[in-house]
C-alpha atoms as a PDB file:
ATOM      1  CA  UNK A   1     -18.084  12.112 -16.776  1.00  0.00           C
ATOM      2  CA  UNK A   2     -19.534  11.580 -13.541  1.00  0.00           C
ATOM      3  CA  UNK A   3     -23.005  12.537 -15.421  1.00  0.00           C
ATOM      4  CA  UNK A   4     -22.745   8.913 -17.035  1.00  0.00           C
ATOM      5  CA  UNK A   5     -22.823   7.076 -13.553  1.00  0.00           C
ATOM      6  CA  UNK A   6     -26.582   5.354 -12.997  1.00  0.00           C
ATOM      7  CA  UNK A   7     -28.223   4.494 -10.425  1.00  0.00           C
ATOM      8  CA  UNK A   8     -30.305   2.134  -9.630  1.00  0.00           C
ATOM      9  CA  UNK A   9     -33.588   2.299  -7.508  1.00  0.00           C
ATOM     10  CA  UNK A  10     -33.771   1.104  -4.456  1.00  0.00           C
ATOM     11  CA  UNK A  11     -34.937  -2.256  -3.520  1.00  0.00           C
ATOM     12  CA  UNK A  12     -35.021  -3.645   0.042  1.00  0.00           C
ATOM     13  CA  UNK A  13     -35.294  -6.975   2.421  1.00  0.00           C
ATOM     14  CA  UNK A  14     -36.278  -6.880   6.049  1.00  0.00           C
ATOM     15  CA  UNK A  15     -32.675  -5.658   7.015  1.00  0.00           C
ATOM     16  CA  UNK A  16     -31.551  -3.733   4.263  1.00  0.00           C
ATOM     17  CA  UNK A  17     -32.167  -1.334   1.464  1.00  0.00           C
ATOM     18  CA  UNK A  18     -29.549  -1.926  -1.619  1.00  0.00           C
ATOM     19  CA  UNK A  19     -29.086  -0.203  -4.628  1.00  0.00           C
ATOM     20  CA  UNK A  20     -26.742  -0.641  -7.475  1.00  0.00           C
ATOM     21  CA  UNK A  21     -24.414   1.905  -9.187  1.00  0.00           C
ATOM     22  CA  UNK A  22     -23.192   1.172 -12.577  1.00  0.00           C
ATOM     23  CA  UNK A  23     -19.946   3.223 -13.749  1.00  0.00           C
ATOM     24  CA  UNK A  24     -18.977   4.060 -17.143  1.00  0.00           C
ATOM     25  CA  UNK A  25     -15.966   2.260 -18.572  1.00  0.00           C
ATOM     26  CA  UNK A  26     -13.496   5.514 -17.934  1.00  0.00           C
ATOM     27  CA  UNK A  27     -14.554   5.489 -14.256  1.00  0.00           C
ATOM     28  CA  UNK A  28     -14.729   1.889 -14.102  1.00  0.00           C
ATOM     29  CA  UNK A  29     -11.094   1.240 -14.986  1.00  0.00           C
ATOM     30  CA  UNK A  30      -9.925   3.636 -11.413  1.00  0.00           C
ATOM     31  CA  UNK A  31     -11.426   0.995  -9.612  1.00  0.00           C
ATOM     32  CA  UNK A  32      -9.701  -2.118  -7.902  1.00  0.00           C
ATOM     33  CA  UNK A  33     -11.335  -4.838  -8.802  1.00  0.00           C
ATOM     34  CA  UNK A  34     -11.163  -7.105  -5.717  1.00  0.00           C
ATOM     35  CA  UNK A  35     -11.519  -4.892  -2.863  1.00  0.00           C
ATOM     36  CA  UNK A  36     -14.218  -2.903  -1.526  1.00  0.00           C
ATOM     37  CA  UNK A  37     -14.491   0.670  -1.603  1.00  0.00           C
ATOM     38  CA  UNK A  38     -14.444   3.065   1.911  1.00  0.00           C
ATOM     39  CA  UNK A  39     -16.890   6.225   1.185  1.00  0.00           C
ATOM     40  CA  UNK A  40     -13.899   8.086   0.523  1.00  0.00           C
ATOM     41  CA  UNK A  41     -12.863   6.493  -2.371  1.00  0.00           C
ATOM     42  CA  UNK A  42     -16.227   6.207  -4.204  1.00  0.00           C
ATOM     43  CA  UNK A  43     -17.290   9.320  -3.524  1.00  0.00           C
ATOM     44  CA  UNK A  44     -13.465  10.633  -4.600  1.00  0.00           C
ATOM     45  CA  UNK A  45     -14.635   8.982  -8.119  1.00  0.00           C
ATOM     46  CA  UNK A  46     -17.674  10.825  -8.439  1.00  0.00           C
ATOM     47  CA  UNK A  47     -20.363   8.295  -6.949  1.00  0.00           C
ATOM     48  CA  UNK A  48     -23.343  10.525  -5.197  1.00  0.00           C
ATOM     49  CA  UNK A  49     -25.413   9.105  -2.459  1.00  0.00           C
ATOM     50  CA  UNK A  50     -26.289  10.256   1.321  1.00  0.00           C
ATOM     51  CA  UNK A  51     -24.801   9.132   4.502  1.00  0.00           C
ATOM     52  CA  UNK A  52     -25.002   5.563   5.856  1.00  0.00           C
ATOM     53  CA  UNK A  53     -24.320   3.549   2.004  1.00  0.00           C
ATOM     54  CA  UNK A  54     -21.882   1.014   2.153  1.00  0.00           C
ATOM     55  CA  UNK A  55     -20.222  -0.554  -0.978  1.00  0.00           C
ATOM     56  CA  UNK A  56     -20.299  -4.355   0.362  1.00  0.00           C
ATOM     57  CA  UNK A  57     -19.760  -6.760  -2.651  1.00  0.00           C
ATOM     58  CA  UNK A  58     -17.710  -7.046  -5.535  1.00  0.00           C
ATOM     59  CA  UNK A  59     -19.920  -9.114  -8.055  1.00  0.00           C
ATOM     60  CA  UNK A  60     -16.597 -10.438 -10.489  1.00  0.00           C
ATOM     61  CA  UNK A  61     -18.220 -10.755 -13.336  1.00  0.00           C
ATOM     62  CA  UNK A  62     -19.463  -7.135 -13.810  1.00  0.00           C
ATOM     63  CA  UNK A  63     -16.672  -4.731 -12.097  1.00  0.00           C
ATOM     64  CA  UNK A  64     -17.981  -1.705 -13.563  1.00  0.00           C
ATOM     65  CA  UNK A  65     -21.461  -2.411 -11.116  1.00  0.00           C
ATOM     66  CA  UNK A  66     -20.632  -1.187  -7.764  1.00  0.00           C
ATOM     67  CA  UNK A  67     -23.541  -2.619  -5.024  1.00  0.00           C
ATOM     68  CA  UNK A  68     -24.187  -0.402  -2.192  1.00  0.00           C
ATOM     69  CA  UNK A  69     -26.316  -1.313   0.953  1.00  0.00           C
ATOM     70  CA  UNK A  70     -27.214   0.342   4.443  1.00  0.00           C
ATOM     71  CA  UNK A  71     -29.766  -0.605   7.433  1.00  0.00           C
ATOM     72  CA  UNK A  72     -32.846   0.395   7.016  1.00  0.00           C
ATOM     73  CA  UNK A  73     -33.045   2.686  10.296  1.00  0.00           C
ATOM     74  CA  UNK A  74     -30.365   4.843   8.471  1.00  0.00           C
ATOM     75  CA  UNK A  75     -32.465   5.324   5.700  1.00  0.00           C
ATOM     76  CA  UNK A  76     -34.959   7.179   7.502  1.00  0.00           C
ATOM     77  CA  UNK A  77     -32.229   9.551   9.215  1.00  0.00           C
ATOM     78  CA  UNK A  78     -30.483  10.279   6.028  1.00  0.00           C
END
């Protein structure tokens, strides 16, 4: 199952580099819906992705898209 999760590329501003992870519906419906996720939990449903990401907004209208971001200086140590 956790072969269906995609992954964006990353994309970045002057503070940031984000990336999106869309889950398929069997995964999606573990998640909560209006909270965010600690590392522990995503990772605990099969979402892949070195140190430093953060999963900091819950975009309503498509649950199933998780949206991960982490400063840029811990891109280059990760």
């Amino acid at each position: 199952m956790t072969d269906q999760i995609c992954y964006s590329a990353k994309y970045n501003d002057e503070e940031y580099e984000y990336r999106h992870v869309i889950l398929p519906k069997a995964i999606a419906k573990k998640v909560v819906k209006d909270k965010l996720m600690t590392e522990a939990e995503w990772r605990a449903i099969g979402v892949q992705q070195s140190r430093g990401w953060v999963h900091y907004m819950v975009h309503k209208p498509e649950p199933h898209v998780l949206l991960f971001r982490r400063k840029l200086e811990a891109a280059t140590q990760a």
